[in-house]
Protein backbone atom coordinates (compact mmCIF):
# COMPACT_ATOMS: atom_id res chain seq x y z
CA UNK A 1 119.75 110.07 90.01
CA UNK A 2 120.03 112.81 92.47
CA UNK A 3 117.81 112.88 95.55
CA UNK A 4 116.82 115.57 97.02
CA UNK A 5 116.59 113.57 100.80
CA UNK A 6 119.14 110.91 100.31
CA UNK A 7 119.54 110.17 103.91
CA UNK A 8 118.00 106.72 103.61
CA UNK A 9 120.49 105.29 100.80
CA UNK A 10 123.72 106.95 102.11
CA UNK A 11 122.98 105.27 105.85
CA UNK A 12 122.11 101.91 104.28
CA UNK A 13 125.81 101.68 102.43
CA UNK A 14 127.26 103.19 105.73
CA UNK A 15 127.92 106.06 104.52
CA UNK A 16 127.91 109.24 107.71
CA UNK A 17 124.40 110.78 107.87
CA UNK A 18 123.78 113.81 109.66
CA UNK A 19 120.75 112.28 111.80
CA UNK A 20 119.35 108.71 111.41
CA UNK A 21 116.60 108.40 108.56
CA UNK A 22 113.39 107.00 109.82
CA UNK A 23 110.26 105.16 107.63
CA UNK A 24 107.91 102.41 109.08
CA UNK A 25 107.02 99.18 107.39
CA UNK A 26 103.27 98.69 106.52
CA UNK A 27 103.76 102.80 106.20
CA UNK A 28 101.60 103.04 103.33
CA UNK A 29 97.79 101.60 104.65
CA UNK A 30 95.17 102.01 107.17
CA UNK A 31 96.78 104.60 109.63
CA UNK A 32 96.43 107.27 106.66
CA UNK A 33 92.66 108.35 106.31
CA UNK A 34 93.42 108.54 102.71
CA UNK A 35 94.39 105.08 102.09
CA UNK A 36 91.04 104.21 104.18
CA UNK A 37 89.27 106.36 101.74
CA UNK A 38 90.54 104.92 98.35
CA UNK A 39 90.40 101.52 99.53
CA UNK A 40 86.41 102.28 100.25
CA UNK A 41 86.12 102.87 96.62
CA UNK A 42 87.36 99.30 95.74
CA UNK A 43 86.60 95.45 95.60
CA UNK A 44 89.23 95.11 97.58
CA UNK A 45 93.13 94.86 98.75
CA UNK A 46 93.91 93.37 95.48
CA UNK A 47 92.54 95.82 93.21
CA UNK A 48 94.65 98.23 94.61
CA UNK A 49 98.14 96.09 94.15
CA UNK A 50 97.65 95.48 90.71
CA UNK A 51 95.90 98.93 89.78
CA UNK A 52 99.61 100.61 89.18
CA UNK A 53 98.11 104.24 89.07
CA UNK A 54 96.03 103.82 92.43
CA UNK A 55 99.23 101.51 94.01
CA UNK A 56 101.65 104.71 93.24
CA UNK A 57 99.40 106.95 94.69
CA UNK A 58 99.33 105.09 97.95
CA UNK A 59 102.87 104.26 98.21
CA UNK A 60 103.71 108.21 98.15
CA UNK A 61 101.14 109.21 100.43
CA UNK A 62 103.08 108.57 103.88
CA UNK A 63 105.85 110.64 102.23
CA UNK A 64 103.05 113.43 101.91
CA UNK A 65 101.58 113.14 105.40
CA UNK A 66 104.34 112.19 107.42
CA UNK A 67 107.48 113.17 105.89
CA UNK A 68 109.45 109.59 105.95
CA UNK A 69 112.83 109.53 103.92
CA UNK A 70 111.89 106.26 102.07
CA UNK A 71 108.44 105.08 100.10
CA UNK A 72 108.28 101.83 99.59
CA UNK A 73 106.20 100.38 97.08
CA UNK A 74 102.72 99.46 97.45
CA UNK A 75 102.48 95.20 96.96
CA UNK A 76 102.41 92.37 98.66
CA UNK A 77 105.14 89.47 98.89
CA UNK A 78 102.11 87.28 97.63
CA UNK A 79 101.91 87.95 94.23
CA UNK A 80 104.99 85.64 93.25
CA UNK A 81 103.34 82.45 94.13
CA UNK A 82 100.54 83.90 92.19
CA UNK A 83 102.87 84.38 89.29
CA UNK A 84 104.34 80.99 89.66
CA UNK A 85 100.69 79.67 89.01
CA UNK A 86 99.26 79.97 92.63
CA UNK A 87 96.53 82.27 92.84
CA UNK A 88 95.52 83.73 96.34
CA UNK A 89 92.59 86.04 97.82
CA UNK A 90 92.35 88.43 100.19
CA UNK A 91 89.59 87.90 102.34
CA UNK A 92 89.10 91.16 104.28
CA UNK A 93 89.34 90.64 108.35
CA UNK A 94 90.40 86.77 107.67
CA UNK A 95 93.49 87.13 105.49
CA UNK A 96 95.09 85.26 102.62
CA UNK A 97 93.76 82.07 101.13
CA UNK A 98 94.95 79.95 98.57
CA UNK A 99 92.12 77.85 96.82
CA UNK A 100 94.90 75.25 95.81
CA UNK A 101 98.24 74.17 97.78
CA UNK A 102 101.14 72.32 96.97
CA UNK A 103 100.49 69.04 98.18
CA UNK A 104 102.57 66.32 95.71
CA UNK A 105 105.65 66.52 93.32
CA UNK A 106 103.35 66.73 90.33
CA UNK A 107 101.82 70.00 91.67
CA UNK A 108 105.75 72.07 91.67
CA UNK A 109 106.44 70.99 88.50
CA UNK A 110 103.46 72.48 87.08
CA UNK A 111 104.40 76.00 88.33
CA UNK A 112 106.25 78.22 86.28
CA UNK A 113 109.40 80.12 87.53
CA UNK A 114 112.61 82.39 87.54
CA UNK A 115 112.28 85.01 84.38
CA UNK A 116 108.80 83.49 82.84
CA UNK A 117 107.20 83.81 86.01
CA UNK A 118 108.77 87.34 86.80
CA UNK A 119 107.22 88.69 83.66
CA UNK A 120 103.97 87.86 84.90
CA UNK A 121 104.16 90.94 87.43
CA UNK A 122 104.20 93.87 85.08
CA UNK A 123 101.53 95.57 87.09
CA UNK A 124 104.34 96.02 89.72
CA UNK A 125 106.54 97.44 87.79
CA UNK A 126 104.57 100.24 85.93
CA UNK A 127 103.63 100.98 89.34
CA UNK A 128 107.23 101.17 90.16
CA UNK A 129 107.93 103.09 86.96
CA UNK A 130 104.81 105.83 88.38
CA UNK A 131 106.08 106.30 91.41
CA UNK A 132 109.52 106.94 90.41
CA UNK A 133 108.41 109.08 87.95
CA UNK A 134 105.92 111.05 90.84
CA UNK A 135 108.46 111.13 93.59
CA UNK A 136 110.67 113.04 91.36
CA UNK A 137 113.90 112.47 93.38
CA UNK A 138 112.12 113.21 96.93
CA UNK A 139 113.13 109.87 98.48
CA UNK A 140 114.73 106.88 97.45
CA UNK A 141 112.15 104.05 96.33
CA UNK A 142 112.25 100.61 97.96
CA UNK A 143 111.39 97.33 96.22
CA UNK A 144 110.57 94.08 98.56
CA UNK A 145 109.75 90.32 98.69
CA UNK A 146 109.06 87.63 100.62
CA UNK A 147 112.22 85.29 101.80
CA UNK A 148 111.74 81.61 100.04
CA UNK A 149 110.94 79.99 103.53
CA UNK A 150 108.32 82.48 103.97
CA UNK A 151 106.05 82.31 100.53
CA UNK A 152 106.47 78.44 100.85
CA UNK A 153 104.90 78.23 104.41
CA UNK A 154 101.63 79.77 102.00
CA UNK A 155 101.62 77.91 99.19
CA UNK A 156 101.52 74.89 101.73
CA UNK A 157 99.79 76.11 104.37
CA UNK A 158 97.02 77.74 102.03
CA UNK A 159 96.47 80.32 104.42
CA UNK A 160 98.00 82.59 107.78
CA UNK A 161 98.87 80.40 110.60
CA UNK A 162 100.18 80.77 114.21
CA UNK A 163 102.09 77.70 113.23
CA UNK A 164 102.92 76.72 109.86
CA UNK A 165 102.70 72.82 111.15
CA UNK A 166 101.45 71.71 107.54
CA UNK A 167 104.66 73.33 106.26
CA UNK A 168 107.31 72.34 108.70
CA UNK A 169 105.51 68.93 108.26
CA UNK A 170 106.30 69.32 104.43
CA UNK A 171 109.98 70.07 105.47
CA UNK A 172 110.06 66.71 107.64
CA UNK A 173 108.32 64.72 105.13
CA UNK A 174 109.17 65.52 102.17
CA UNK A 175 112.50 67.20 102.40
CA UNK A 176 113.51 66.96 98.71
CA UNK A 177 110.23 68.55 97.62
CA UNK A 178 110.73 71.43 99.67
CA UNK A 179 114.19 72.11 98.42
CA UNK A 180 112.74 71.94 94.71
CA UNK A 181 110.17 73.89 95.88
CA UNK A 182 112.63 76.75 97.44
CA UNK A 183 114.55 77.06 94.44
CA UNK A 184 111.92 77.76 92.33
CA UNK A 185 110.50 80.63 94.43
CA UNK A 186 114.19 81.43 94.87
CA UNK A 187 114.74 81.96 91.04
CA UNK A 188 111.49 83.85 90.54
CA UNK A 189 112.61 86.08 93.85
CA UNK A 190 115.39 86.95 92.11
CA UNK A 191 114.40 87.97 88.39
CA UNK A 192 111.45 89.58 90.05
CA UNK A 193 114.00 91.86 92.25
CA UNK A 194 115.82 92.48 89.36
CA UNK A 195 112.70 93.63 87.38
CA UNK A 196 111.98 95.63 90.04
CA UNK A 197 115.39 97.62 90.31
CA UNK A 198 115.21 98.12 86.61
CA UNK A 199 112.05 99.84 86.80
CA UNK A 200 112.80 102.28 89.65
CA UNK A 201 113.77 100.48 92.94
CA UNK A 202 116.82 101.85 94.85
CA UNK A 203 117.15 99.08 97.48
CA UNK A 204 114.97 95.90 98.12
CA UNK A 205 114.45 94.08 101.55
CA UNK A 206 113.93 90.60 101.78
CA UNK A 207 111.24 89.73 104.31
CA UNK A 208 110.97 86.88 105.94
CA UNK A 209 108.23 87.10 108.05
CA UNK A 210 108.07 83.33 109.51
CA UNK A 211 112.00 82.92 110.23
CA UNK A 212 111.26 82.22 113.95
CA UNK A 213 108.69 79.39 113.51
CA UNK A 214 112.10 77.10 112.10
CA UNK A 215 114.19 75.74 114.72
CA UNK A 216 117.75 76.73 114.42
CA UNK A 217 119.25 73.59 112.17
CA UNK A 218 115.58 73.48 109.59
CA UNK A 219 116.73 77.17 109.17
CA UNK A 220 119.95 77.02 108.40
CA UNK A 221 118.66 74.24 105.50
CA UNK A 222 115.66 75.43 104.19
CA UNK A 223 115.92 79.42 104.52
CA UNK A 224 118.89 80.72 104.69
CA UNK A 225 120.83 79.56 101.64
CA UNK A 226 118.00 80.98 99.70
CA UNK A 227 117.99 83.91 100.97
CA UNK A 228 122.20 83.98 100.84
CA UNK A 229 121.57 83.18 97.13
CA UNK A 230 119.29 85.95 96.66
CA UNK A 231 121.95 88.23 98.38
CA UNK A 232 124.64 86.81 96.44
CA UNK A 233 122.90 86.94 92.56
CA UNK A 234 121.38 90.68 93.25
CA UNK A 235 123.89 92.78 93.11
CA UNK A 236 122.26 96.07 91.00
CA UNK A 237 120.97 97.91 94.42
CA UNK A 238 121.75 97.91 98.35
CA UNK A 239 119.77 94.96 100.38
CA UNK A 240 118.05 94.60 103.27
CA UNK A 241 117.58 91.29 105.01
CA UNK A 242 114.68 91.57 108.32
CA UNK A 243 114.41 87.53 109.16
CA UNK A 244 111.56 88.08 111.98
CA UNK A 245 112.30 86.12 115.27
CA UNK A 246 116.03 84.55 114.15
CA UNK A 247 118.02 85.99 116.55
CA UNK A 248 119.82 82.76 116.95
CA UNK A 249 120.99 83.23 113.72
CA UNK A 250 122.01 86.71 113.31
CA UNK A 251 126.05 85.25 113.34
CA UNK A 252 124.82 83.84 109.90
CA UNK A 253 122.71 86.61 108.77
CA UNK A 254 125.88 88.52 109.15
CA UNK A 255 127.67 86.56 106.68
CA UNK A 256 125.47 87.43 104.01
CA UNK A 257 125.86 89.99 101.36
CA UNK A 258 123.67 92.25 102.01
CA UNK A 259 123.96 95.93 103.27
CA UNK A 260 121.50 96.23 105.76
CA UNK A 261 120.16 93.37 108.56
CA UNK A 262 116.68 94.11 109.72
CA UNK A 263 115.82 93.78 113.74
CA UNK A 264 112.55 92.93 115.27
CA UNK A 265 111.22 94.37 118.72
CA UNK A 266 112.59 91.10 120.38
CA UNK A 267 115.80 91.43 119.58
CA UNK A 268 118.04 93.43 122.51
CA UNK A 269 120.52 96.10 121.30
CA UNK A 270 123.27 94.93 122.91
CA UNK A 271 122.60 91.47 122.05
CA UNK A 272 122.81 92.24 118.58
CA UNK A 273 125.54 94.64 118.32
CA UNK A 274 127.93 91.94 120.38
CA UNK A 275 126.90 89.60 116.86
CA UNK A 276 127.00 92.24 113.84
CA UNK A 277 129.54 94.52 115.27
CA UNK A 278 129.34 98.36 115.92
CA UNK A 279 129.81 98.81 112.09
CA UNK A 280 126.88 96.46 110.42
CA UNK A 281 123.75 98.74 109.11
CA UNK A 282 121.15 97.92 111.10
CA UNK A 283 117.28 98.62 110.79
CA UNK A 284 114.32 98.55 113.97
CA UNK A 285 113.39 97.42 116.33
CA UNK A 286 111.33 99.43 118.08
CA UNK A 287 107.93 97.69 119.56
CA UNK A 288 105.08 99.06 117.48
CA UNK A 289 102.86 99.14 120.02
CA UNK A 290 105.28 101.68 121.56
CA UNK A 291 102.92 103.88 119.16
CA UNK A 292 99.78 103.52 121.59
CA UNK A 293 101.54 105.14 124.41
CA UNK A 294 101.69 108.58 124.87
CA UNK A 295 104.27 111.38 122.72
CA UNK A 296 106.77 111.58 125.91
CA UNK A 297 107.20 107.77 126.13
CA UNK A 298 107.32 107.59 122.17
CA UNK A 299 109.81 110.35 122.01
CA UNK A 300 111.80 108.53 124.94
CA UNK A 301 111.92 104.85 123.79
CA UNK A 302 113.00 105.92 120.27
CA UNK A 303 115.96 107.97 121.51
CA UNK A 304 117.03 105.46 123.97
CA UNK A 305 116.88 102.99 120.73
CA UNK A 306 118.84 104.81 118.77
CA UNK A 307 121.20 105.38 121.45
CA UNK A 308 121.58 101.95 121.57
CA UNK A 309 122.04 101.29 118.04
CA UNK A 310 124.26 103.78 117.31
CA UNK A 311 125.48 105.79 114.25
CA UNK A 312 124.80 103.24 111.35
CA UNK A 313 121.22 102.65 112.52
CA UNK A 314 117.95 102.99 110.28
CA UNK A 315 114.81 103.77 112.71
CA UNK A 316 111.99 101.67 111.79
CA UNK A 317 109.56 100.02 114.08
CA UNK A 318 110.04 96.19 114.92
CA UNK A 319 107.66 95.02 112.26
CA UNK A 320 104.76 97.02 110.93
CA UNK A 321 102.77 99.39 111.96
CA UNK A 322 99.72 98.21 113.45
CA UNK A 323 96.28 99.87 111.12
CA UNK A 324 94.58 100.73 114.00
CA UNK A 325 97.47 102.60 115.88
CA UNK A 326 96.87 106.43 116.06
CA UNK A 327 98.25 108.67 113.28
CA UNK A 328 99.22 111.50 114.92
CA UNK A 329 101.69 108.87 117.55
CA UNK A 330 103.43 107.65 114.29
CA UNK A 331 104.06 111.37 113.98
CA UNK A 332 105.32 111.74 117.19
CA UNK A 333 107.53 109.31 116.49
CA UNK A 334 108.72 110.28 113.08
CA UNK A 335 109.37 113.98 114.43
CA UNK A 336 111.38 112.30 117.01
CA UNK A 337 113.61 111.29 114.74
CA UNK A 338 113.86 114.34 111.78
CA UNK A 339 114.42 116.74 114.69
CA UNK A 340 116.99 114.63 116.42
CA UNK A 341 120.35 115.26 115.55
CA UNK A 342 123.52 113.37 116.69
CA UNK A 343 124.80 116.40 119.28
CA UNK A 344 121.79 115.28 121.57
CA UNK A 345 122.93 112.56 122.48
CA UNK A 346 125.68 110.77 124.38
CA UNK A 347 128.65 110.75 121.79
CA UNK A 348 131.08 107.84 123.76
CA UNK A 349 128.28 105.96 123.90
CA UNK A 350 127.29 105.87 120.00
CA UNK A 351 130.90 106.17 119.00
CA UNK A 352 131.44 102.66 120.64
């Protein structure tokens, strides 16, 4: 398909880009007053994911208003356990809850998973199919899920937590469970992926929003290898890997096969170019709340980022955009970057 901005794509398989291509996670949602004013027509959060028309239209409205060079579409990593047989709510204000958890052996053998489960999701992927069919070539389209490690710490936990401590417990005490647990969320991870680059998605990131709650050993057992064989079995688009607080393992991240490793705001520059190289794509970090300072300290901390990053750099923020952060400062900052070219800047420095 040809793009008509393919900025995004051609930086994420290292290919030379003019300028760096900027998009925010959590783009699509409460900072856009028109998000705020569909979603007060509706039950709720859910309605919207699994409406495909009204998830389309939301997922291509931060491409409208603020001119990013990737959508990304409108879901939420939950739906798999959902698919797998795991229902979940979204209680506005208090988050996700799960009415039932996995507690016993009995209770992961009754979900479903890999393909079967996959095909559960169709409402994704007509939305994906809109979307693709709206954008028309505008932007590249990205797909995304939740890293194994990540959807299990819900279907134990049954809810958000500032600990996980009912999952890690689950990884102490019943070790074997978890792994049969991980691979079948890793199986349905993967057809679902697939489903979704079928139907329209021209890269997928793998999110894995509770890496940093695992000490360095539990995470190289029960997270990465799943995510390594969801790198290694997708091979039909670019990938993006952002594990959220595991610096200490960004020598293994490296290993994997994936074309892109996602930074959070944590994570110093120099720290991680020393580990990935000056080659390895790289997408972030900037600290969102940079966003609720003023336009000359936005404009400042995202050039001195990318200056730090280098050439084969993808601006994002650290993790996503907070709702209640002011539109016209994630302007600011996504002006910084379209009107930035290389020139500007101090070429030894992003050359090394």
């Amino acid at each position: 398909m040809q793009y008509k901005n393919d900025l995004f794509l051609r930086a994420a398989k290292g290919e030379a880009v003019e300028r760096p291509p900027v998009w925010l996670m959590r783009q699509a949602g409460r900072i856009l007053p028109q998000y705020r004013a569909l979603r007060g027509k509706l039950s709720g959060f859910k309605e919207l994911v699994e409406t495909p028309n009204l998830a389309a239209e939301v997922t291509i409205q931060p491409v409208d208003e603020l001119g990013v060079d990737a959508a990304i579409i409108f879901s939420d990593i939950l739906v798999i356990p959902e698919a797998m047989g795991l229902p979940y709510e979204l209680i506005e204000k208090v988050g996700p809850r799960f009415p039932r958890t996995i507690t016993s052996k009995a209770d992961i053998e009754q979900l479903i998973s890999g393909q079967s489960a996959a095909e559960e999701l169709q409402y994704v992927f007509e939305a994906l199919r809109i979307t693709k069919k709206e954008l028309d070539g505008r932007v590249p389209l990205i797909g995304f899920c939740g890293a194994p490690w990540t959807i299990l710490c819900y279907m134990i936990e049954g809810s958000g937590s500032k600990t996980f401590s009912k999952a890690r417990k689950f990884l102490y005490q019943e070790p074997e469970l978890a792994h049969q647990l991980l691979e079948k969320i890793t199986s349905t991870s993967i057809a679902y992926l697939k489903m979704k680059i079928e139907n329209g998605a021209d890269l997928i990131q793998i999110f894995d929003s509770w890496a940093g709650i695992l000490p360095f050993d539990q995470y190289q057992t029960f997270a990465l290898p799943y995510i390594k064989r969801m790198c290694d079995e997708i091979q039909e688009a670019p990938k993006t890997v952002f594990a959220k607080g595991a610096w200490n393992s960004l020598e293994q991240i490296n290993k994997l096969d994936c074309n892109v490793v996602g930074l959070d705001w944590n994570t110093n520059p120099d720290f991680a170019r020393n580990i990935l190289g000056k080659d390895r794509v790289v997408q972030g970090n900037l600290d969102p709340c940079v966003l609720y300072s003023n336009p000359a300290e936005i404009r400042s901390k995202t050039k001195t980022m990318i200056q730090a990053f280098g050439k084969h750099h993808i601006v994002n923020l650290g993790h996503g955009v907070y709702p209640d952060t002011p539109l016209e400062n994630v302007k600011v900052f996504v002006n910084t970057v379209k009107h930035l070219e290389y020139s500007e800047l101090d070429s030894e420095v992003l050359d090394n």
